[in-house]
N, C-alpha and C. Protein backbone atom coordinates (compact mmCIF):
# COMPACT_ATOMS: atom_id res chain seq x y z
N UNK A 1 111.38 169.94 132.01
CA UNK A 1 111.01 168.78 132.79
C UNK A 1 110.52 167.65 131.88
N UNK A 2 109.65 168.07 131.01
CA UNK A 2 109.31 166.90 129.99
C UNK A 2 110.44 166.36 129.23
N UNK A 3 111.35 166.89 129.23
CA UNK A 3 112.58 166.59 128.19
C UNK A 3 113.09 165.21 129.27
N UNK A 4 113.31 165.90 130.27
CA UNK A 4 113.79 164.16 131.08
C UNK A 4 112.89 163.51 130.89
N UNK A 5 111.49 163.43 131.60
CA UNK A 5 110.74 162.43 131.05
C UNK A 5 110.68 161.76 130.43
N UNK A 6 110.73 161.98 129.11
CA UNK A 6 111.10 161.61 127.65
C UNK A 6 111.87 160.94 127.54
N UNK A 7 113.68 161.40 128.64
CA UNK A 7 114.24 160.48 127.98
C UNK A 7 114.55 159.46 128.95
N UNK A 8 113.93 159.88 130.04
CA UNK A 8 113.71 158.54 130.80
C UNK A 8 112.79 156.94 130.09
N UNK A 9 112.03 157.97 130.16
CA UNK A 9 111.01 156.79 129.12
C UNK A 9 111.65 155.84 127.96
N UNK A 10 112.59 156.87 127.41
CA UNK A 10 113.24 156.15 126.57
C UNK A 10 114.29 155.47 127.00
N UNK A 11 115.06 154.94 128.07
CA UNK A 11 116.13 154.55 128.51
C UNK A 11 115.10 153.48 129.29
N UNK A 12 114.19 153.33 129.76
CA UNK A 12 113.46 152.60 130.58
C UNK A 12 112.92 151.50 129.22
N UNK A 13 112.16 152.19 128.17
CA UNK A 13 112.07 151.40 127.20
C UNK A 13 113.45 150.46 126.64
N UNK A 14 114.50 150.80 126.67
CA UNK A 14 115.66 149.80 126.18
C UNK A 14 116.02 148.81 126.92
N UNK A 15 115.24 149.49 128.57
CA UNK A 15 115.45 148.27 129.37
C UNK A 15 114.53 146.85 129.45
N UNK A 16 113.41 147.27 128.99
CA UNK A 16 112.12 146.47 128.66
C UNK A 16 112.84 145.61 127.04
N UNK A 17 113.43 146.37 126.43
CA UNK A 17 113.92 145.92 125.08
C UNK A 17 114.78 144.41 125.37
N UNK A 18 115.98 145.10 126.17
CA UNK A 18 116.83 143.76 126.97
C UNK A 18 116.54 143.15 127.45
N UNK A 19 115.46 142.89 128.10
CA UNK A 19 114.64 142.17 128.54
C UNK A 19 114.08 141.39 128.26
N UNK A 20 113.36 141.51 126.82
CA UNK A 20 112.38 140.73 125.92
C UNK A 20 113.84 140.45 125.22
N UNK A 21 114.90 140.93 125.11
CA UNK A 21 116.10 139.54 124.03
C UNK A 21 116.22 138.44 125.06
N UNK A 22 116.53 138.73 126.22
CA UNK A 22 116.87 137.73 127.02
C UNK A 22 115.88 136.43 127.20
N UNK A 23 114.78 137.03 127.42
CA UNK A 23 113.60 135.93 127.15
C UNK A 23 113.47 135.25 126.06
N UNK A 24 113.95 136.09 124.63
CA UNK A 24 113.65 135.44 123.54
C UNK A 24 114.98 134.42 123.32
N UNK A 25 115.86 134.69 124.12
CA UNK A 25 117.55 133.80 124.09
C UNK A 25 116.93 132.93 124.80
N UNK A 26 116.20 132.58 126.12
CA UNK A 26 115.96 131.49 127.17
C UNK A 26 115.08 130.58 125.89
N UNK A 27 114.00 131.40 125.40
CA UNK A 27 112.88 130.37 124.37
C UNK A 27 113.83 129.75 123.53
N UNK A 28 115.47 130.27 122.80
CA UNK A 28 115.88 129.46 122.06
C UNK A 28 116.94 128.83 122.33
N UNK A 29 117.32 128.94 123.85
CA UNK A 29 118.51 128.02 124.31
C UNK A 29 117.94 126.49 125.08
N UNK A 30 116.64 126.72 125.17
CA UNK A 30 116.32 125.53 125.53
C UNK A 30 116.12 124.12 124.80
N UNK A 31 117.33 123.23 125.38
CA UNK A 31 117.54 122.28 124.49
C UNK A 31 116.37 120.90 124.27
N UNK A 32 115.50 120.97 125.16
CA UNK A 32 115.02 119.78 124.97
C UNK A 32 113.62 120.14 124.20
N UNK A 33 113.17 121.72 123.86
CA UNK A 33 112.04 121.86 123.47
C UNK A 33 112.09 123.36 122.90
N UNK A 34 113.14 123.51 121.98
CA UNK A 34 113.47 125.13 121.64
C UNK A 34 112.05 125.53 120.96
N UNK A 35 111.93 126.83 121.59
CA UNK A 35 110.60 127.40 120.91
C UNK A 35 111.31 128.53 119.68
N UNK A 36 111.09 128.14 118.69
CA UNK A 36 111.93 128.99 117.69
C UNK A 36 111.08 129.98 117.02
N UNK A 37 109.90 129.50 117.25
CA UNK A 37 108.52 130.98 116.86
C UNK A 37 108.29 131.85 117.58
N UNK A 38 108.38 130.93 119.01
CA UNK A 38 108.29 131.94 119.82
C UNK A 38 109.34 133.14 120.22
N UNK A 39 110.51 132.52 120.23
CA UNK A 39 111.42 133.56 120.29
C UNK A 39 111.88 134.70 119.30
N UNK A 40 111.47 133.96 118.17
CA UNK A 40 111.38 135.17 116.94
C UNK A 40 110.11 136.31 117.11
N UNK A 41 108.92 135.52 117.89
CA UNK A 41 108.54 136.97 117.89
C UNK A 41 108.38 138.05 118.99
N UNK A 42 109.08 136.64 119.97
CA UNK A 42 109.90 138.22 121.14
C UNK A 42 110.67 138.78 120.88
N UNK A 43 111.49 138.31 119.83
CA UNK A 43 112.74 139.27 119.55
C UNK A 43 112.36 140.27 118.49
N UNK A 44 111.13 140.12 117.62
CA UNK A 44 110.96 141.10 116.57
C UNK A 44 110.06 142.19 117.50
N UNK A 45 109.50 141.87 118.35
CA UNK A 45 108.88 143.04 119.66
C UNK A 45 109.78 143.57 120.50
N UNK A 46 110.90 142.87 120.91
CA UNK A 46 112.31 143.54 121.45
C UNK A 46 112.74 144.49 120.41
N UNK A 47 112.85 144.31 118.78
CA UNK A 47 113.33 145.25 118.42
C UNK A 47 112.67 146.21 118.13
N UNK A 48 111.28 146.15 118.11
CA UNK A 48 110.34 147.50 117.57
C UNK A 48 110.39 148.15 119.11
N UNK A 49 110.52 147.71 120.54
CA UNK A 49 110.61 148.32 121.60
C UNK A 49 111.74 149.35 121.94
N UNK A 50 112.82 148.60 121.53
CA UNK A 50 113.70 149.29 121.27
C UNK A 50 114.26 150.34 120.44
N UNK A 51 113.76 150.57 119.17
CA UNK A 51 113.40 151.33 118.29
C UNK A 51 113.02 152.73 118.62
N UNK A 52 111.71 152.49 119.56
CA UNK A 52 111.10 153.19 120.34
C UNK A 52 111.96 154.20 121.04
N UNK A 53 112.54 153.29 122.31
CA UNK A 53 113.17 153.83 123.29
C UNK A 53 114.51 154.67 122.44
N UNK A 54 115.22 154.52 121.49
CA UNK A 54 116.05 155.52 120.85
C UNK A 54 115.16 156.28 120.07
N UNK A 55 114.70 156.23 119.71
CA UNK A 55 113.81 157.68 118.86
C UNK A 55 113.32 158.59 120.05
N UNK A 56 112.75 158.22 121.51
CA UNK A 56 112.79 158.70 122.54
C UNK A 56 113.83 159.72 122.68
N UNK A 57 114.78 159.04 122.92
CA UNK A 57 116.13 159.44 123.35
C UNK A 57 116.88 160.63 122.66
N UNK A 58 116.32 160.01 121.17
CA UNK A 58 116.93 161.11 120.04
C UNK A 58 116.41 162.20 120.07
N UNK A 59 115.08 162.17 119.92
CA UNK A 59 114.34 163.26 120.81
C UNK A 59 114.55 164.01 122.02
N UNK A 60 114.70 163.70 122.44
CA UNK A 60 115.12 164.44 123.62
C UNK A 60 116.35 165.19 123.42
N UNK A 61 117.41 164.89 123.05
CA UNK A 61 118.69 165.32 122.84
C UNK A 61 118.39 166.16 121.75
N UNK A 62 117.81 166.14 120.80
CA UNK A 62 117.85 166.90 119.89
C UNK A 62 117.16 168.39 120.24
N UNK A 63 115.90 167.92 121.50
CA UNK A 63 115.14 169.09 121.51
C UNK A 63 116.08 170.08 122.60
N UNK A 64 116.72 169.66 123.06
CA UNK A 64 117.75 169.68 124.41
C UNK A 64 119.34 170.57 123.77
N UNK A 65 119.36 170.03 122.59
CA UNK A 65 120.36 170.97 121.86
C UNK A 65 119.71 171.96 121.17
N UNK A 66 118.38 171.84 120.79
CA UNK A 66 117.90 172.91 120.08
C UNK A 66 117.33 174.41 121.44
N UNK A 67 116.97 173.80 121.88
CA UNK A 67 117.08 174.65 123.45
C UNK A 67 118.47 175.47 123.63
N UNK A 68 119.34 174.45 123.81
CA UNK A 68 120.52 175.71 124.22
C UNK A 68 121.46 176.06 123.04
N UNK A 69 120.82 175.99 121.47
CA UNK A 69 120.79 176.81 120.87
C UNK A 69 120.44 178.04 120.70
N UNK A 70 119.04 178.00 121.04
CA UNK A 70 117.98 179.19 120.62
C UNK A 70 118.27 179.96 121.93
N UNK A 71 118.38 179.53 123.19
CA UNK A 71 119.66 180.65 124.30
C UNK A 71 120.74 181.40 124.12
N UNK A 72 121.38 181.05 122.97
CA UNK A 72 122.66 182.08 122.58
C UNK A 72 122.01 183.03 121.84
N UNK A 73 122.80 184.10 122.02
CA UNK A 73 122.63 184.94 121.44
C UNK A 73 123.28 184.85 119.83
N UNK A 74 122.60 184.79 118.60
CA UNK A 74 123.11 184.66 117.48
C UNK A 74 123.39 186.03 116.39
N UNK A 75 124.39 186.71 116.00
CA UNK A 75 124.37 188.02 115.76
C UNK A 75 124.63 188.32 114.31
């Protein structure tokens, strides 16, 4: 059960990730007053969020294969 969790969390985090690019695209598509600091440092928090949410993910899968590893019988 924790293994979904996990990688929910982590798929929920990538969505928070896309999220903060999109915001950081609105701060720098705006033409009459581009915020160019600002969007650099939503986008450098989009990518450490994101970061996150796959190491999540990797986790999970990894512990998830190591699971129905250690179920076979190895002889």
């Amino acid at each position: 059960m924790l293994l979904w969790l996990r990688e929910l969390a982590g798929w929920g985090l990538i969505l928070v990730s896309l999220y903060l690019i999109r915001v950081g695209l609105v701060f720098i598509s705006d033409l009459e007053n581009p915020g160019i600091v600002q969007a650099a440092i939503v986008l450098i928090a989009a990518v450490g969020v994101m970061r996150c949410g796959v190491f999540l993910i990797r986790i999970s899968t990894a512990t998830r294969a190591a699971l129905a590893l250690s179920s076979k019988k190895v002889l």
